[in-house]
Protein backbone atom coordinates (compact mmCIF):
# COMPACT_ATOMS: atom_id res chain seq x y z
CA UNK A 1 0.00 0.00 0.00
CA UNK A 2 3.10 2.62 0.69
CA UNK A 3 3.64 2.32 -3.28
CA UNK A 4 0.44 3.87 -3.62
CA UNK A 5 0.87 6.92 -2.15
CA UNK A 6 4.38 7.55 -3.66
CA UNK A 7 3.45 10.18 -5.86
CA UNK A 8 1.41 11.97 -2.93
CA UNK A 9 5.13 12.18 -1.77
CA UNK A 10 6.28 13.40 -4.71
CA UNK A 11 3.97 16.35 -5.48
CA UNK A 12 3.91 17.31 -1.59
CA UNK A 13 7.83 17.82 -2.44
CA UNK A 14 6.65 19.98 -5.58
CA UNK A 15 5.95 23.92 -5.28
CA UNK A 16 2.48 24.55 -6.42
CA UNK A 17 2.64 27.92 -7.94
CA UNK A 18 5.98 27.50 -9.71
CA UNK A 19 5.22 23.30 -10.41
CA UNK A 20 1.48 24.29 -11.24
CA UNK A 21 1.76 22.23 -14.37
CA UNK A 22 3.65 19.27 -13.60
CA UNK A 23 1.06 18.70 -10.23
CA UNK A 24 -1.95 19.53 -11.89
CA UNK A 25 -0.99 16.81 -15.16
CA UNK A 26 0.05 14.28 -12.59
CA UNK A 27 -3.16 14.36 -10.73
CA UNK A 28 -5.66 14.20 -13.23
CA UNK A 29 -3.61 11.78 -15.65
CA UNK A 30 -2.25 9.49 -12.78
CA UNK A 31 -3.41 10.23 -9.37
CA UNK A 32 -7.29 10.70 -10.40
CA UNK A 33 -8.08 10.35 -14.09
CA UNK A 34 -11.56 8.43 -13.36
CA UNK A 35 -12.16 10.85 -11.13
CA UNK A 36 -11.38 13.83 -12.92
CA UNK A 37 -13.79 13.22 -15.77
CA UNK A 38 -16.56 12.63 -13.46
CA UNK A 39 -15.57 15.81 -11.60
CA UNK A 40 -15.76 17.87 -15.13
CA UNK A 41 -19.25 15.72 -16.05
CA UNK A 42 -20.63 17.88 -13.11
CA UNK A 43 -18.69 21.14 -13.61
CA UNK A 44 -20.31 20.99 -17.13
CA UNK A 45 -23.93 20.26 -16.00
CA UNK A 46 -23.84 23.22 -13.86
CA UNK A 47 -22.74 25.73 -15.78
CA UNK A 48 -26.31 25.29 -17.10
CA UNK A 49 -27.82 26.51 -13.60
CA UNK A 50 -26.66 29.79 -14.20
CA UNK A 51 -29.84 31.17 -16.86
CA UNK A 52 -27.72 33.24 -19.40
CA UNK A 53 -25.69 30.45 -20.12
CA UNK A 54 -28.52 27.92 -20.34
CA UNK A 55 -30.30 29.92 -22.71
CA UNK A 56 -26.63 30.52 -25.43
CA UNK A 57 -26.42 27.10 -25.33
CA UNK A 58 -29.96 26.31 -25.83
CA UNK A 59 -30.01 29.03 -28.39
CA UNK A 60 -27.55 27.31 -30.61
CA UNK A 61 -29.03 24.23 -30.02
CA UNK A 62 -25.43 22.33 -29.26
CA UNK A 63 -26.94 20.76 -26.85
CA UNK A 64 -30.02 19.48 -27.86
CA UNK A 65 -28.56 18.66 -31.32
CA UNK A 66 -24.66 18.01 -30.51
CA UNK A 67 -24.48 17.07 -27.28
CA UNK A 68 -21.99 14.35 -27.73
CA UNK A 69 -19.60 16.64 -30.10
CA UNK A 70 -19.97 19.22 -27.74
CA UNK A 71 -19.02 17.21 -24.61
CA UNK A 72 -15.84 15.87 -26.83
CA UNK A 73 -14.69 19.32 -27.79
CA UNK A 74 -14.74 20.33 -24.14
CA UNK A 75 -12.98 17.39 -23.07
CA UNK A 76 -10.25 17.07 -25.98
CA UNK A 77 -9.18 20.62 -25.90
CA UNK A 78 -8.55 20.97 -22.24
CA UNK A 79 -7.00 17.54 -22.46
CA UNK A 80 -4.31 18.79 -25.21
CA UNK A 81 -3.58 21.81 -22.74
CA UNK A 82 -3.64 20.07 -19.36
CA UNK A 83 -1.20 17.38 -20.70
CA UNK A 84 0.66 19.42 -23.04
CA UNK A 85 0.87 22.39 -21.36
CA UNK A 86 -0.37 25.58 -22.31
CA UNK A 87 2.86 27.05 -23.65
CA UNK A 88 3.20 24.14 -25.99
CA UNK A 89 2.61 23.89 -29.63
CA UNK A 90 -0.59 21.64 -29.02
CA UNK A 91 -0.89 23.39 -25.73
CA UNK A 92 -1.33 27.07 -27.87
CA UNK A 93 -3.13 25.25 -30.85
CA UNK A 94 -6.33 24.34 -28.38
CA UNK A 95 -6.42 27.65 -26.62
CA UNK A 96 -7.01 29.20 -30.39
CA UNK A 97 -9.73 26.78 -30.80
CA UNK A 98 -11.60 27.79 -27.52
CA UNK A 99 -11.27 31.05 -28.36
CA UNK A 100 -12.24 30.76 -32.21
CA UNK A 101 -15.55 28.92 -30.34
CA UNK A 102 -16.30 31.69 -27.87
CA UNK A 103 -15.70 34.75 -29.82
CA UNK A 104 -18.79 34.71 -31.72
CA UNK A 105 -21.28 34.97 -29.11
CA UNK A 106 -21.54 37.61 -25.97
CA UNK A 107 -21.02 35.99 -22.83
CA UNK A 108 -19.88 37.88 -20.03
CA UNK A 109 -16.55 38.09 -18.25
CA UNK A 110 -18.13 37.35 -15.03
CA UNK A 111 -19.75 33.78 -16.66
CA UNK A 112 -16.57 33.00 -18.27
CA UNK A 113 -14.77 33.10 -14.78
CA UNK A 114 -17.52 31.19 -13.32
CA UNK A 115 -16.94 28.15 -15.99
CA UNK A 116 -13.40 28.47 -15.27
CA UNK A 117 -14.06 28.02 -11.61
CA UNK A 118 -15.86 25.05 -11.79
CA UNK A 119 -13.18 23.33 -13.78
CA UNK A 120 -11.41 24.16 -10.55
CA UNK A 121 -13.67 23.03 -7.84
CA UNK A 122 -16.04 20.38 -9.12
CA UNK A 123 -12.88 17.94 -10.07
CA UNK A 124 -11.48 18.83 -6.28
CA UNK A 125 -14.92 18.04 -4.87
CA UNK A 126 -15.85 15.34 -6.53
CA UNK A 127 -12.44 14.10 -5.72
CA UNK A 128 -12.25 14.92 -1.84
CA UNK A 129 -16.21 12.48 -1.49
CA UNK A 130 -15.77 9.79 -3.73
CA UNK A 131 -12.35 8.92 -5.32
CA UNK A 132 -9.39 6.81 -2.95
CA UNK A 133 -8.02 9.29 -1.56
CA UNK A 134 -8.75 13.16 -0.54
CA UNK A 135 -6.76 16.15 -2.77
CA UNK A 136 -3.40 17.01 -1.03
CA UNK A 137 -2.74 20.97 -1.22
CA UNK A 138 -0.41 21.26 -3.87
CA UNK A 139 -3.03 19.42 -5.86
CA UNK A 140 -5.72 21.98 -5.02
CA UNK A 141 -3.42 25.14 -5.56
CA UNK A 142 -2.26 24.02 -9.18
CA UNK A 143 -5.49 23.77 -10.20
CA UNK A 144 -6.21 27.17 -9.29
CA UNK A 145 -3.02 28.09 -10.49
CA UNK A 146 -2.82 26.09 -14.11
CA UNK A 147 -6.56 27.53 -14.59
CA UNK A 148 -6.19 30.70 -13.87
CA UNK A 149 -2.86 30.52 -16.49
CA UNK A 150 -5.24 29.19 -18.92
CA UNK A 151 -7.97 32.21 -18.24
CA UNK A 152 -5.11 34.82 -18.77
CA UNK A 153 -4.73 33.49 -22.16
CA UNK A 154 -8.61 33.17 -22.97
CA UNK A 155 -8.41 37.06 -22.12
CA UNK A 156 -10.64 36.47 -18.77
CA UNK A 157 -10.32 39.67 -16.55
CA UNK A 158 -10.38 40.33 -13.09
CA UNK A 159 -8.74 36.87 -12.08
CA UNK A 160 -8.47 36.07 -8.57
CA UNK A 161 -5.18 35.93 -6.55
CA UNK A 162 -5.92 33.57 -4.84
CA UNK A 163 -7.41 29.97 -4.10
CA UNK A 164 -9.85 30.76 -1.37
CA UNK A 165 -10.92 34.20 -3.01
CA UNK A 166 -11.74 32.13 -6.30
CA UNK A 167 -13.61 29.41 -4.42
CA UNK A 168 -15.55 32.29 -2.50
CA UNK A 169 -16.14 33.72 -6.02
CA UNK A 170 -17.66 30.89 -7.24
CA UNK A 171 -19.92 29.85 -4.17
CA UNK A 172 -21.27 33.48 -4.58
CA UNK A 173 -21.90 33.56 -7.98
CA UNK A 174 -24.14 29.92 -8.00
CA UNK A 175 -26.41 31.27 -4.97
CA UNK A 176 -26.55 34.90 -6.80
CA UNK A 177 -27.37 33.22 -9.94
CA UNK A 178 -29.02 29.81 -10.05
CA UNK A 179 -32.55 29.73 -11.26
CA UNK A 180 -34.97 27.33 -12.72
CA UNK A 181 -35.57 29.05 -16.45
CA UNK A 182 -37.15 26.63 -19.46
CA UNK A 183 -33.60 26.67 -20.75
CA UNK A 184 -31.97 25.33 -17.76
CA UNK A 185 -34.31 22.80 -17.91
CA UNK A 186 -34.29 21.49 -21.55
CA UNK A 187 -30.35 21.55 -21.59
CA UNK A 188 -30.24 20.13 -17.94
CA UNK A 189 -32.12 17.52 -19.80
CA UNK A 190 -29.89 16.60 -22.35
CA UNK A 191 -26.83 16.57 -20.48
CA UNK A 192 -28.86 13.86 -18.19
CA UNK A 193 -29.62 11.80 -21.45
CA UNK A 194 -25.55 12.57 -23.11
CA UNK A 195 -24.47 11.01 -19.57
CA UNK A 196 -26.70 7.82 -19.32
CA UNK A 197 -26.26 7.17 -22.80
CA UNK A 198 -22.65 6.04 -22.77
CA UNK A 199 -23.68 3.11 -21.13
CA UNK A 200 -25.56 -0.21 -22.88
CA UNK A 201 -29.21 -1.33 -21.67
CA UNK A 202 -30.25 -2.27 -18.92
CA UNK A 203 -27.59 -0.25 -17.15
CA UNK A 204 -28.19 3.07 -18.67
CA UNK A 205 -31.66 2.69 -16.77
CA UNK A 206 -29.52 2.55 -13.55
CA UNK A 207 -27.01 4.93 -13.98
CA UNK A 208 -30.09 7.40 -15.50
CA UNK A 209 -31.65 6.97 -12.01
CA UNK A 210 -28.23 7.66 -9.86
CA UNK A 211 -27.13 10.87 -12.32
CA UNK A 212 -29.35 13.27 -10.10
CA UNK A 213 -26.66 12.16 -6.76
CA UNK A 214 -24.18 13.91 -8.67
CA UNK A 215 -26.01 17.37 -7.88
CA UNK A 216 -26.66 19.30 -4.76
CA UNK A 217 -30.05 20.81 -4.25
CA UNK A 218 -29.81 24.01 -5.41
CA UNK A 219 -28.56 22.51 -8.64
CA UNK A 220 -31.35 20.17 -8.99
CA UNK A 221 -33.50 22.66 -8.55
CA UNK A 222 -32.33 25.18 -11.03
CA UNK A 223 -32.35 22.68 -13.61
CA UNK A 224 -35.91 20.66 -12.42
CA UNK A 225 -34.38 17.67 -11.87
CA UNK A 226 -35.91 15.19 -8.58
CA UNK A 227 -33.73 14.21 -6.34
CA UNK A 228 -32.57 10.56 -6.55
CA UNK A 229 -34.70 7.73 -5.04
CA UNK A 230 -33.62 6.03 -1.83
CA UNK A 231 -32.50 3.18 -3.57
CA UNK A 232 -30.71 5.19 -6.82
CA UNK A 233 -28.94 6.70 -3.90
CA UNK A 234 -27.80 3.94 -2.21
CA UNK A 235 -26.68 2.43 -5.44
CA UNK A 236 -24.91 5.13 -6.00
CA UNK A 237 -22.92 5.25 -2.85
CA UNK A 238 -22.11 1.68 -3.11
CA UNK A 239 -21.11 1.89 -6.27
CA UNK A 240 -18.82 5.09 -6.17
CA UNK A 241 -17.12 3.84 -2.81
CA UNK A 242 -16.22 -0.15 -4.25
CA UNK A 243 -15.14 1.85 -7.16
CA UNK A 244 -12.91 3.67 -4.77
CA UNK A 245 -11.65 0.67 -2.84
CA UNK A 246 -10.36 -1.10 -6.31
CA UNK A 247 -8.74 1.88 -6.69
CA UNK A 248 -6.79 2.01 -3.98
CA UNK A 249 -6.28 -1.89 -3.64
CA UNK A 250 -5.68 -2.57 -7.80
CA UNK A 251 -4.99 0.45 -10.26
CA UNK A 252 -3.07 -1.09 -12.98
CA UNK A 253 -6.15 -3.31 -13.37
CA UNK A 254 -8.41 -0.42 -13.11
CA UNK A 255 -6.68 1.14 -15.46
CA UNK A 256 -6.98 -1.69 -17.87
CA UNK A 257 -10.87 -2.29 -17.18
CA UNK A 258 -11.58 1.44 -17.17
CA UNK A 259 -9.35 3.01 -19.84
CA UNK A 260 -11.44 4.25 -23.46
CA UNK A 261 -11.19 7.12 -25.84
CA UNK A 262 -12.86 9.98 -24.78
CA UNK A 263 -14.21 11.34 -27.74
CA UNK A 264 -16.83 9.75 -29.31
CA UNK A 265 -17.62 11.86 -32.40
CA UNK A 266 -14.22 11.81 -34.01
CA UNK A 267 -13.69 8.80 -35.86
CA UNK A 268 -9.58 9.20 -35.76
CA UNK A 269 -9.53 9.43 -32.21
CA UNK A 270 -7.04 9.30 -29.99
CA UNK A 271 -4.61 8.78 -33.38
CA UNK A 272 -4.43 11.54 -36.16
CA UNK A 273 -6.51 14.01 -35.49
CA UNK A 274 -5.93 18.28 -35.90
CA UNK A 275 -6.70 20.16 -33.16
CA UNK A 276 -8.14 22.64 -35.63
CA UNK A 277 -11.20 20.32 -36.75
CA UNK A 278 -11.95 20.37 -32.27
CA UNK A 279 -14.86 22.17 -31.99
CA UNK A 280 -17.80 24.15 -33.73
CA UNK A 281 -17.66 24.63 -37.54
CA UNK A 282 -16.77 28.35 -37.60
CA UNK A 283 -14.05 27.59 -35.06
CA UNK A 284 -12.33 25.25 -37.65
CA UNK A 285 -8.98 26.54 -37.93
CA UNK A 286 -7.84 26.02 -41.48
CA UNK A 287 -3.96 27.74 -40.81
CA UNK A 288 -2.39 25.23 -39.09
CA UNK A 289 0.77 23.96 -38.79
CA UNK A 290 1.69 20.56 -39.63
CA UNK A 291 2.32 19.42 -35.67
CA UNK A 292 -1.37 20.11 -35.45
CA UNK A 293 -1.53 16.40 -37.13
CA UNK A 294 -0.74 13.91 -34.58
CA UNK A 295 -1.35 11.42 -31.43
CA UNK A 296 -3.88 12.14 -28.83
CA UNK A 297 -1.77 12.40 -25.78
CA UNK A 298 -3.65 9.92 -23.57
CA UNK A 299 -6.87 8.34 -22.84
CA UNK A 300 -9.82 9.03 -20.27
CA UNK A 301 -10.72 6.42 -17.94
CA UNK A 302 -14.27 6.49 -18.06
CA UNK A 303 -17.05 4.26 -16.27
């Protein structure tokens, strides 16, 4: 069991703000990368409490027609930065792309910087209930840090400082802001149905009826979802906390059972795809280098 913790040992030897990079790619790629996806599943679902979010993205209809592409863009892109860096070539290359996808509608600052926050938090949280082991500081500070690197260079403004100011931030904004609208509710919806429908029959019926456990109360409520029965919630429990215990006991085998390509609606992926073609069509970046053409750095262990 000592092995397990090893790299614990390592980051805690690691300066978060200066190693913000090399923590924060070793923690979601080794330490966590289960958990991490789960944590950004509910970071996703909700941004779509807050109402002028909710109703852009059921304006464009992504999610009601693209909800799969949309997740994949999401999830590829920060992928490319997270394990490339964001200096790098790839790193650079996906940043464009988010922006290219952003700048043609008006969303405020202040909901960009609460997206960015729960790409923070929700991994951390998730994390610190359910996976094998609780966040260690210097995993929880380069978070904040890599992020808030990565909202510099999405031109986000009035960044916070620091952790706890950010997480305050963030709290705020969701009990400022969330409210049941019809658009929460229809893209609340679909993220529900994108989630359970990863998973074959009869089990998407299950994991359908444990999604709502993934959301507090207030959450729920801003998008009218129910809360969970008393069984669906002991399922879930069980469920997340053997999960956890194979973890712990048996990761190279979890790794094995658990390990698939993330994206769904690319048909070269994880080999040969350009980070140009990552996202909506008038993103598509037709000026690209030729390193744009390549490998998928790794794969997301997914349940």
């Amino acid at each position: 069991m000592r092995n397990r913790y090893a790299t614990v040992e390592y980051l805690l030897s690691l300066d978060p703000k200066a190693d913000h990079e090399e923590i924060h790619r070793t923690s979601c790629d080794r330490e966590f990368p289960w958990d991490y996806g789960r944590g950004l599943e509910v970071a996703v679902w909700r941004t779509c409490c807050i109402p002028s979010i909710a109703e852009l993205l059921d304006g464009t209809g992504e999610f009601a027609r693209r909800a799969q592409k949309r997740y994949d863009d999401t999830r590829i892109l920060l992928g490319e930065i997270a394990r490339n860096g964001y200096g790098s070539e790839r790193g650079r290359q996906a940043l464009r792309q988010i922006n290219l996808a952003h700048r043609r509608y008006s969303i405020s600052n202040d909901d960009m910087l609460y997206v960015l926050s729960t790409f923070v938090f929700e991994p951390i949280r998730w994390i610190d209930r359910w996976a094998w082991r609780r966040t260690v500081e210097p995993e929880r500070l380069s978070a904040f840090y890599f992020y808030r690197e990565v909202g510099a260079r999405m031109n986000i403004r009035d960044l916070p400082e620091e952790y706890t100011e950010f997480e305050r931030f963030n709290v705020e904004y969701e009990r400022a802001h969330f409210r049941l609208t019809p658009s929460s509710v229809r893209v609340g919806a679909a993220v529900m149905k994108l989630y359970s429908s990863w998973y074959p029959r009869p089990l998407a019926g299950l994991v359908a009826a444990t999604l709502p456990c993934r959301l507090d109360a207030t959450a729920r409520q801003a998008l009218g979802i129910p809360r969970a029965s008393v069984p669906a919630r002991a399922l879930n429990r069980a469920g997340l906390h053997v999960h956890a215990w194979a973890e712990r006991a048996a990761p190279g085998l979890m790794a094995r059972l658990m390990t698939r390509p993330t994206a769904r609606t690319y048909p070269g992926y994880p080999r040969g795809y350009r980070i140009g073609e990552i996202g909506p069509e008038h993103a598509r970046d037709t000026h690209q280098g030729p390193l744009a053409l390549g490998h998928a750095p790794a794969e997301n262990r997914e349940s």
